[in-house]
PDB file of N, CA and C in Angstrom:
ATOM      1  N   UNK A   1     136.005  91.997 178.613  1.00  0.00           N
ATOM      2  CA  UNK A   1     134.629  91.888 178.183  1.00  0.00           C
ATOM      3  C   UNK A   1     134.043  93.279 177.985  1.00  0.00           C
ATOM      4  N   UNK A   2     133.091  93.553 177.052  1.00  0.00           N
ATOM      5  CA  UNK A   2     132.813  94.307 176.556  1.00  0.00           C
ATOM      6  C   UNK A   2     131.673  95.050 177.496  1.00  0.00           C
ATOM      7  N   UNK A   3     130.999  94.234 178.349  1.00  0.00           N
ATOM      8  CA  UNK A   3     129.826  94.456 179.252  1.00  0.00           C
ATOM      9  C   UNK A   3     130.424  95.257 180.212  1.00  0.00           C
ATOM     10  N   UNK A   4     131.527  94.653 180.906  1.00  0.00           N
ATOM     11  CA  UNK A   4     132.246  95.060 182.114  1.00  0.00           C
ATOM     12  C   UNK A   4     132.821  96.477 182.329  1.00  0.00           C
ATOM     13  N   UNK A   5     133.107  96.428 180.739  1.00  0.00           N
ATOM     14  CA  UNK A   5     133.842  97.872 180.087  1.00  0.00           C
ATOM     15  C   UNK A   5     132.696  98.910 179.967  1.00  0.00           C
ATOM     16  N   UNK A   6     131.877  98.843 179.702  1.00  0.00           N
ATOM     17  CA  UNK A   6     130.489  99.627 179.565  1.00  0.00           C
ATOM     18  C   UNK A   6     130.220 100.108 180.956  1.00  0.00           C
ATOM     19  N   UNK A   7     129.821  98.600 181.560  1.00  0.00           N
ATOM     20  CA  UNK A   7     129.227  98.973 182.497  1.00  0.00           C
ATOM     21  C   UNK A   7     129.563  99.057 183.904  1.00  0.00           C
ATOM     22  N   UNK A   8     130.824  98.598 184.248  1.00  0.00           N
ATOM     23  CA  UNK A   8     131.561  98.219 185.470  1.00  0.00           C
ATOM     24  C   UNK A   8     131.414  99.024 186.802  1.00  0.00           C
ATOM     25  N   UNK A   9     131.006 100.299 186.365  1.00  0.00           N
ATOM     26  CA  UNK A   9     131.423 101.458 187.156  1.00  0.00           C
ATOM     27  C   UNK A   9     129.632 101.497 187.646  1.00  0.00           C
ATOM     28  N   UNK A  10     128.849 100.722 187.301  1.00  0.00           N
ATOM     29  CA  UNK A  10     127.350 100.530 187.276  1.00  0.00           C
ATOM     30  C   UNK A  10     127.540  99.533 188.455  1.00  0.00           C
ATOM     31  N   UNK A  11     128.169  98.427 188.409  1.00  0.00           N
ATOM     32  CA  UNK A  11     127.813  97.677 188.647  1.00  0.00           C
ATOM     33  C   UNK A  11     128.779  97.976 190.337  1.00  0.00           C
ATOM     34  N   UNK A  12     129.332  98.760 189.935  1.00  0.00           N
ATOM     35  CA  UNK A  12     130.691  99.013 191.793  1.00  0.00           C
ATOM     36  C   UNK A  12     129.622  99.658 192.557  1.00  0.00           C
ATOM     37  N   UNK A  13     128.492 100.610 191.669  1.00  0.00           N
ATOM     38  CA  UNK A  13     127.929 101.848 192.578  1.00  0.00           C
ATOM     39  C   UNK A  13     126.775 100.669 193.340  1.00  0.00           C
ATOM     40  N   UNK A  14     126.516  99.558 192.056  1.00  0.00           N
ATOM     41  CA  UNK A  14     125.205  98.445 192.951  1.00  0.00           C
ATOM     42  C   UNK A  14     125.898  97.433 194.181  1.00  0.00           C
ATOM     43  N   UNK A  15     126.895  97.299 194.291  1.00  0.00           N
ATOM     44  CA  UNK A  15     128.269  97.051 195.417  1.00  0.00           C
ATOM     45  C   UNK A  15     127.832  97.728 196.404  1.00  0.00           C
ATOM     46  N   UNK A  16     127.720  99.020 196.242  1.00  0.00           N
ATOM     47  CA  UNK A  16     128.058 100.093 197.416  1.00  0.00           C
ATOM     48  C   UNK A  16     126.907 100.316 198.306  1.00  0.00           C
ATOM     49  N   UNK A  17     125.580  99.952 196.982  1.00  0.00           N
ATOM     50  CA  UNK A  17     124.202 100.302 197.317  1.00  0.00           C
ATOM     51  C   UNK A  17     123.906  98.930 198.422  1.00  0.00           C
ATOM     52  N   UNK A  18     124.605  97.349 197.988  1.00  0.00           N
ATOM     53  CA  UNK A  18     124.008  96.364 198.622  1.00  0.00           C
ATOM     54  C   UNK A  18     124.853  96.897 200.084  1.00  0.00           C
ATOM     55  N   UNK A  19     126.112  97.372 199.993  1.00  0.00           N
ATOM     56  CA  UNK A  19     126.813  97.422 201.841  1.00  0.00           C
ATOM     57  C   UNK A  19     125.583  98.204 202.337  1.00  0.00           C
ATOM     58  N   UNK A  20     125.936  99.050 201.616  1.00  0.00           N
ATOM     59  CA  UNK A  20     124.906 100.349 202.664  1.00  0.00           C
ATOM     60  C   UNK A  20     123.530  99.815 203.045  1.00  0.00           C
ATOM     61  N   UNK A  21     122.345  99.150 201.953  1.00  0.00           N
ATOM     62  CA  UNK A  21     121.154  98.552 202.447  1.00  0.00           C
ATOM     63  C   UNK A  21     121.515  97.371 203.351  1.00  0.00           C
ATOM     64  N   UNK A  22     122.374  96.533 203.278  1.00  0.00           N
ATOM     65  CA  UNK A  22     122.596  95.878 204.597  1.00  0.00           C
ATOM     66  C   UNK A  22     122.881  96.239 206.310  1.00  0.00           C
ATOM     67  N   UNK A  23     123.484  97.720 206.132  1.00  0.00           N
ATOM     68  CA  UNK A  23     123.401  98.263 207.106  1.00  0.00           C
ATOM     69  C   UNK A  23     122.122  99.072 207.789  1.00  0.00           C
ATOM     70  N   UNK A  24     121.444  99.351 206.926  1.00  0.00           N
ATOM     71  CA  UNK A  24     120.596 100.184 206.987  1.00  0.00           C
ATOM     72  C   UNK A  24     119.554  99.365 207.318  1.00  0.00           C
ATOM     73  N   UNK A  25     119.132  98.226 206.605  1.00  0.00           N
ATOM     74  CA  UNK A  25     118.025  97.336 206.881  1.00  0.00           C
ATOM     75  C   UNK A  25     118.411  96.352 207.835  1.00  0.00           C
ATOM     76  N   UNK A  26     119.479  96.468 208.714  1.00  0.00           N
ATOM     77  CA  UNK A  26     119.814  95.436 209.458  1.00  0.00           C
ATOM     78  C   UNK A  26     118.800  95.596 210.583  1.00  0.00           C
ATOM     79  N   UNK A  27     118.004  94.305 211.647  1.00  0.00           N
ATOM     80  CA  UNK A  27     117.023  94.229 212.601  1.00  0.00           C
ATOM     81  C   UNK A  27     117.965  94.944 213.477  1.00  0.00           C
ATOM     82  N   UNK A  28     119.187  94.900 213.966  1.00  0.00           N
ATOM     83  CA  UNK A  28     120.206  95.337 214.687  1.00  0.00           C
ATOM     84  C   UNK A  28     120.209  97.055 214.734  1.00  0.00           C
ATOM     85  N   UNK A  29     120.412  97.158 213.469  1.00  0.00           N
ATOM     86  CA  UNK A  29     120.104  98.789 213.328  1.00  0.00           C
ATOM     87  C   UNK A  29     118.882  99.842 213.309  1.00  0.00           C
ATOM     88  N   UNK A  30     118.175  98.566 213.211  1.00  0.00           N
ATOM     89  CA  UNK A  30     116.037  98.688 213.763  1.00  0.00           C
ATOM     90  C   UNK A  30     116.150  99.407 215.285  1.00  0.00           C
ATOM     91  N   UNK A  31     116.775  98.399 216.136  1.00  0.00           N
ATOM     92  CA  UNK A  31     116.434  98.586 217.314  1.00  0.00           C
ATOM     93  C   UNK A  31     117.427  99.653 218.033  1.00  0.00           C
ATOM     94  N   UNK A  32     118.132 100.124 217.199  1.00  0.00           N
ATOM     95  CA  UNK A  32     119.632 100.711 217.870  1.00  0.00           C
ATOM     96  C   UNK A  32     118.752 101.980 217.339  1.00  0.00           C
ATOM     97  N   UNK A  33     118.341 102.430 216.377  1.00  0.00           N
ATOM     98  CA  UNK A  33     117.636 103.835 216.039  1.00  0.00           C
ATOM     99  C   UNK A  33     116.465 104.008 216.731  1.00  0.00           C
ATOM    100  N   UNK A  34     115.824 102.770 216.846  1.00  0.00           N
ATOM    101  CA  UNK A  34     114.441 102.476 217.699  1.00  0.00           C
ATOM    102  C   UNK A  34     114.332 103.067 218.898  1.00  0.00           C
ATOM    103  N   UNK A  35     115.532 102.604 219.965  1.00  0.00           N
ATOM    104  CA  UNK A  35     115.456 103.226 221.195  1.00  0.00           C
ATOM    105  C   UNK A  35     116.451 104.663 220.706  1.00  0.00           C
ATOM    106  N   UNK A  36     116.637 104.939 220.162  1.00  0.00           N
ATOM    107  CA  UNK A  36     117.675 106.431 220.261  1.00  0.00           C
ATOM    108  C   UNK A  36     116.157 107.487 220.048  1.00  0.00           C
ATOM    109  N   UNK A  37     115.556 106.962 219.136  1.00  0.00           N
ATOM    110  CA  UNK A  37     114.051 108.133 218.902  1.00  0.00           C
ATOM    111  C   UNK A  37     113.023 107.509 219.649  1.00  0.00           C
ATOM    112  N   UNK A  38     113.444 106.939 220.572  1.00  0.00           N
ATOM    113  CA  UNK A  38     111.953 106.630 221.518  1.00  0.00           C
ATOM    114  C   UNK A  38     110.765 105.440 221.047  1.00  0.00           C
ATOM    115  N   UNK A  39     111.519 104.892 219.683  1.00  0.00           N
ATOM    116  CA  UNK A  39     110.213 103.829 219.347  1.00  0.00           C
ATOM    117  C   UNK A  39     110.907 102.525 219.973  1.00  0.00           C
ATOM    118  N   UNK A  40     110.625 101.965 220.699  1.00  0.00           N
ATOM    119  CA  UNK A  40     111.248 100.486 221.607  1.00  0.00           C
ATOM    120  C   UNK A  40     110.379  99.694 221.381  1.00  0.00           C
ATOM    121  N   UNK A  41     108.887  99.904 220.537  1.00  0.00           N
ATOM    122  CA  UNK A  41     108.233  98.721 220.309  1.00  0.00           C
ATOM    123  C   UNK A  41     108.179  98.281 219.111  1.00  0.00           C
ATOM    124  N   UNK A  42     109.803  97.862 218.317  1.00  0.00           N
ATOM    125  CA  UNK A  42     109.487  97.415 216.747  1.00  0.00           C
ATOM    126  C   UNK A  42     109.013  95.974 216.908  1.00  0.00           C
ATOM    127  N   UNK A  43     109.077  95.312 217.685  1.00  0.00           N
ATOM    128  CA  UNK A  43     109.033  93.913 217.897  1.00  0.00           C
ATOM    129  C   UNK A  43     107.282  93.798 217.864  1.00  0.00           C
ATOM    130  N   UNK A  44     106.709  94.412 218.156  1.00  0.00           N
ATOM    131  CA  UNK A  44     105.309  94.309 218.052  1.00  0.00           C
ATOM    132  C   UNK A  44     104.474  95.102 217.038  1.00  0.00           C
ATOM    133  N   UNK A  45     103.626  94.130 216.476  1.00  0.00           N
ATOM    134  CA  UNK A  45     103.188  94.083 215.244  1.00  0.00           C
ATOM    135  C   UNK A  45     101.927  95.062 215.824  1.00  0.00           C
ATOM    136  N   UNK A  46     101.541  95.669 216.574  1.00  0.00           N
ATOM    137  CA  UNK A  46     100.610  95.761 216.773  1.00  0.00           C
ATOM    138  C   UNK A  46     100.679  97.308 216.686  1.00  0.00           C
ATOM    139  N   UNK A  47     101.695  97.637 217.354  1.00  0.00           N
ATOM    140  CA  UNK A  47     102.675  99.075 217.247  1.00  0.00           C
ATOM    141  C   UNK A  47     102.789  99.392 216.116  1.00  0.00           C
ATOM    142  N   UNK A  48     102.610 100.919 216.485  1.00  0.00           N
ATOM    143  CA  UNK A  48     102.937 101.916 214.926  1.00  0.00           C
ATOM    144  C   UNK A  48     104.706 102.224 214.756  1.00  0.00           C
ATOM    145  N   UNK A  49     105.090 101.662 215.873  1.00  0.00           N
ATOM    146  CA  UNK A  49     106.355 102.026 216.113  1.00  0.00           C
ATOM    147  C   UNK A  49     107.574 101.376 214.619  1.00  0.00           C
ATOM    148  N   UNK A  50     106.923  99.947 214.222  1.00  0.00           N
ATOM    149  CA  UNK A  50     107.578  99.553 213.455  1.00  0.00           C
ATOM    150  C   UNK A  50     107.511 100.497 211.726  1.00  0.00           C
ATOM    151  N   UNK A  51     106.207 101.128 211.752  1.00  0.00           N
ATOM    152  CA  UNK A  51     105.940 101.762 210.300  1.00  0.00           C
ATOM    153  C   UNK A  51     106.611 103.350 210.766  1.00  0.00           C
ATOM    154  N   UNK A  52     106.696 103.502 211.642  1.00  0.00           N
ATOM    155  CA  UNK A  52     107.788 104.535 212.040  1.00  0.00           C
ATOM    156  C   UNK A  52     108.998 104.669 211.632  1.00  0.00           C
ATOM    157  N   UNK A  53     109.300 103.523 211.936  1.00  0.00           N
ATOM    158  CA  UNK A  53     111.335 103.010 211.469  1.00  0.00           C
ATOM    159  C   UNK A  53     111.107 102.951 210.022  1.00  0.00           C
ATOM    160  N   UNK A  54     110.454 102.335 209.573  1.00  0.00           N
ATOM    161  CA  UNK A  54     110.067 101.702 208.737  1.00  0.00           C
ATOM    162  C   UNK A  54     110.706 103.166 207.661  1.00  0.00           C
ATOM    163  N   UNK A  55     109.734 104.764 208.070  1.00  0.00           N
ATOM    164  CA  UNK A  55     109.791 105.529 206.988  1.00  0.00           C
ATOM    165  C   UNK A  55     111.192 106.401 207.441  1.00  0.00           C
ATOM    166  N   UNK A  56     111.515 106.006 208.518  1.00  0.00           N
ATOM    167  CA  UNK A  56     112.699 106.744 208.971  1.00  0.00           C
ATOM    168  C   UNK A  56     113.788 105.907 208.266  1.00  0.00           C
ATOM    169  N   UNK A  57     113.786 104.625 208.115  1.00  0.00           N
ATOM    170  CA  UNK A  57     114.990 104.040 207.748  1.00  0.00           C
ATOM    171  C   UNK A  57     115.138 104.291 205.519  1.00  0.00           C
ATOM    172  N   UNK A  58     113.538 104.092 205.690  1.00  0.00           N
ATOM    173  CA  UNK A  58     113.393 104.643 204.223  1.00  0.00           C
ATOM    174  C   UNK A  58     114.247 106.205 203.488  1.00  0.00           C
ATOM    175  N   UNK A  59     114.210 106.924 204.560  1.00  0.00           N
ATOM    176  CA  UNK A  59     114.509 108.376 204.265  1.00  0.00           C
ATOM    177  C   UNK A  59     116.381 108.424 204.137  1.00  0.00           C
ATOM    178  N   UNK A  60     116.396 108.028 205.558  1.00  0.00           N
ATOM    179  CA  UNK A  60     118.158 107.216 205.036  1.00  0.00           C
ATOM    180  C   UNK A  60     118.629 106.539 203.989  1.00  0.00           C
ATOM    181  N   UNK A  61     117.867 105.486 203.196  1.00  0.00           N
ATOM    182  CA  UNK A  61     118.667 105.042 202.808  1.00  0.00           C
ATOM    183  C   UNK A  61     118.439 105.897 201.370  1.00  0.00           C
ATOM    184  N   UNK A  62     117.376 106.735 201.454  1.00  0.00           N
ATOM    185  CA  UNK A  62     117.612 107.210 200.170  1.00  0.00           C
ATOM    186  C   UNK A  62     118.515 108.544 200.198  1.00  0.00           C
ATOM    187  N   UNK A  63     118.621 109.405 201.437  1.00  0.00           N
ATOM    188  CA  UNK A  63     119.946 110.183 201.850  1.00  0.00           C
ATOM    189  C   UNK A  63     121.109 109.802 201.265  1.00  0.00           C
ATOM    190  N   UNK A  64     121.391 108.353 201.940  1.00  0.00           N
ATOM    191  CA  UNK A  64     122.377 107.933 201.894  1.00  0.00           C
ATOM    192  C   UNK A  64     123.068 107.420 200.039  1.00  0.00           C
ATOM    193  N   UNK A  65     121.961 106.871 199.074  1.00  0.00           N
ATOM    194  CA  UNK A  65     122.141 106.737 198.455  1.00  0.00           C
ATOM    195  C   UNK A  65     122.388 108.593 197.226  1.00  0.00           C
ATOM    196  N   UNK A  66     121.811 109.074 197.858  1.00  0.00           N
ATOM    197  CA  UNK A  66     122.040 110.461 197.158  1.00  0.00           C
ATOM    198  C   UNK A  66     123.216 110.611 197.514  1.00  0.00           C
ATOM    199  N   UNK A  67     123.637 110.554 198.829  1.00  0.00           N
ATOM    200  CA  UNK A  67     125.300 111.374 199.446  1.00  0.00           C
ATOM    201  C   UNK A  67     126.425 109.805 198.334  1.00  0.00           C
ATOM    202  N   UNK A  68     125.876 108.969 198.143  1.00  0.00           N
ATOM    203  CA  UNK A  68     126.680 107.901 197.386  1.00  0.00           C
ATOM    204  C   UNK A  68     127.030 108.810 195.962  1.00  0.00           C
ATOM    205  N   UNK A  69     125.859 109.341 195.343  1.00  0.00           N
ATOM    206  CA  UNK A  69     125.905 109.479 193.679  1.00  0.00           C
ATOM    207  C   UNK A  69     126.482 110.542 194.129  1.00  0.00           C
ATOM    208  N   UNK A  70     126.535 111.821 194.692  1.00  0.00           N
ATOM    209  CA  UNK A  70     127.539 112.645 194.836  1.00  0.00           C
ATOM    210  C   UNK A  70     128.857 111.949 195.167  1.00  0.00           C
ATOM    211  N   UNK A  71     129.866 111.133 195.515  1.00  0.00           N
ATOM    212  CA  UNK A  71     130.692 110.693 195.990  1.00  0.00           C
ATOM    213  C   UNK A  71     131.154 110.130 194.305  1.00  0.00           C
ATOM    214  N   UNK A  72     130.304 109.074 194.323  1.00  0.00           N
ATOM    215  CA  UNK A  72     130.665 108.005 193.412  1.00  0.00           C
ATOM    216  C   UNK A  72     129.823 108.037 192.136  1.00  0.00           C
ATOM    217  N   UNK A  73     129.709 108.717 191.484  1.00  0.00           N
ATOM    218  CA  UNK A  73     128.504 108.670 190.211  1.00  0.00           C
ATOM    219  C   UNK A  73     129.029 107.783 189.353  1.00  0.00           C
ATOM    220  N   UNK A  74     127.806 106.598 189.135  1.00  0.00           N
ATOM    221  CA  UNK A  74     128.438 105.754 187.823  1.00  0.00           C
ATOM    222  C   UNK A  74     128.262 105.844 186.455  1.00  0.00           C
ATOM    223  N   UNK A  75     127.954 107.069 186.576  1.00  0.00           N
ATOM    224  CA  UNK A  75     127.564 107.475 185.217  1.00  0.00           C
ATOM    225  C   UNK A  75     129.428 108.832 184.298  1.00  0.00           C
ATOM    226  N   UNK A  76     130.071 109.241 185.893  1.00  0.00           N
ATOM    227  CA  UNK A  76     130.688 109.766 185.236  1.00  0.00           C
ATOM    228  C   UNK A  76     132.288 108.927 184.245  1.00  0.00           C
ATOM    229  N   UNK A  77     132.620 109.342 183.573  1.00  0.00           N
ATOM    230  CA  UNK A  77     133.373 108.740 182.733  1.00  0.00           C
ATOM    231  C   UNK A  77     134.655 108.738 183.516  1.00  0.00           C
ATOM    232  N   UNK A  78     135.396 107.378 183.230  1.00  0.00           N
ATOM    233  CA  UNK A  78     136.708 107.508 183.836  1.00  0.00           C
ATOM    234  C   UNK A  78     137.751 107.920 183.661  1.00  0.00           C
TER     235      UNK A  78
END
């Protein structure tokens, strides 16, 4: 297919992007970073602790997606 051929190497890097945001946005990995930096109150809404993670987990995953396009760019030709 002609799509696949175009675009395939698009579609491995959106693969890589869903593992990694599953890890990253996991509640599991909330609370495991939560207590390592001292915020232990994501569970409460009332707490700033959750908009804390919130921009910390934000900053990762866009790290992480930068350290991806260095690794894996789907833009370069095969």
């Amino acid at each position: 297919m002609e799509f696949f051929d175009n675009h395939g190497r698009k579609m491995l890097f959106s693969f890589f992007i869903i593992f990694v945001y599953i890890i990253v946005a996991n509640p599991v990995t909330y609370n495991i970073v939560g207590s390592i930096v001292g915020l232990d109150n994501y569970d409460n809404a009332n707490m700033e602790d959750r908009n804390y993670l919130l921009y910390i987990h934000s900053f990762v995953m866009a790290l992480l997606t930068f350290i991806l396009l260095f690794i894996y760019n789907p833009m370069n030709a095969k």
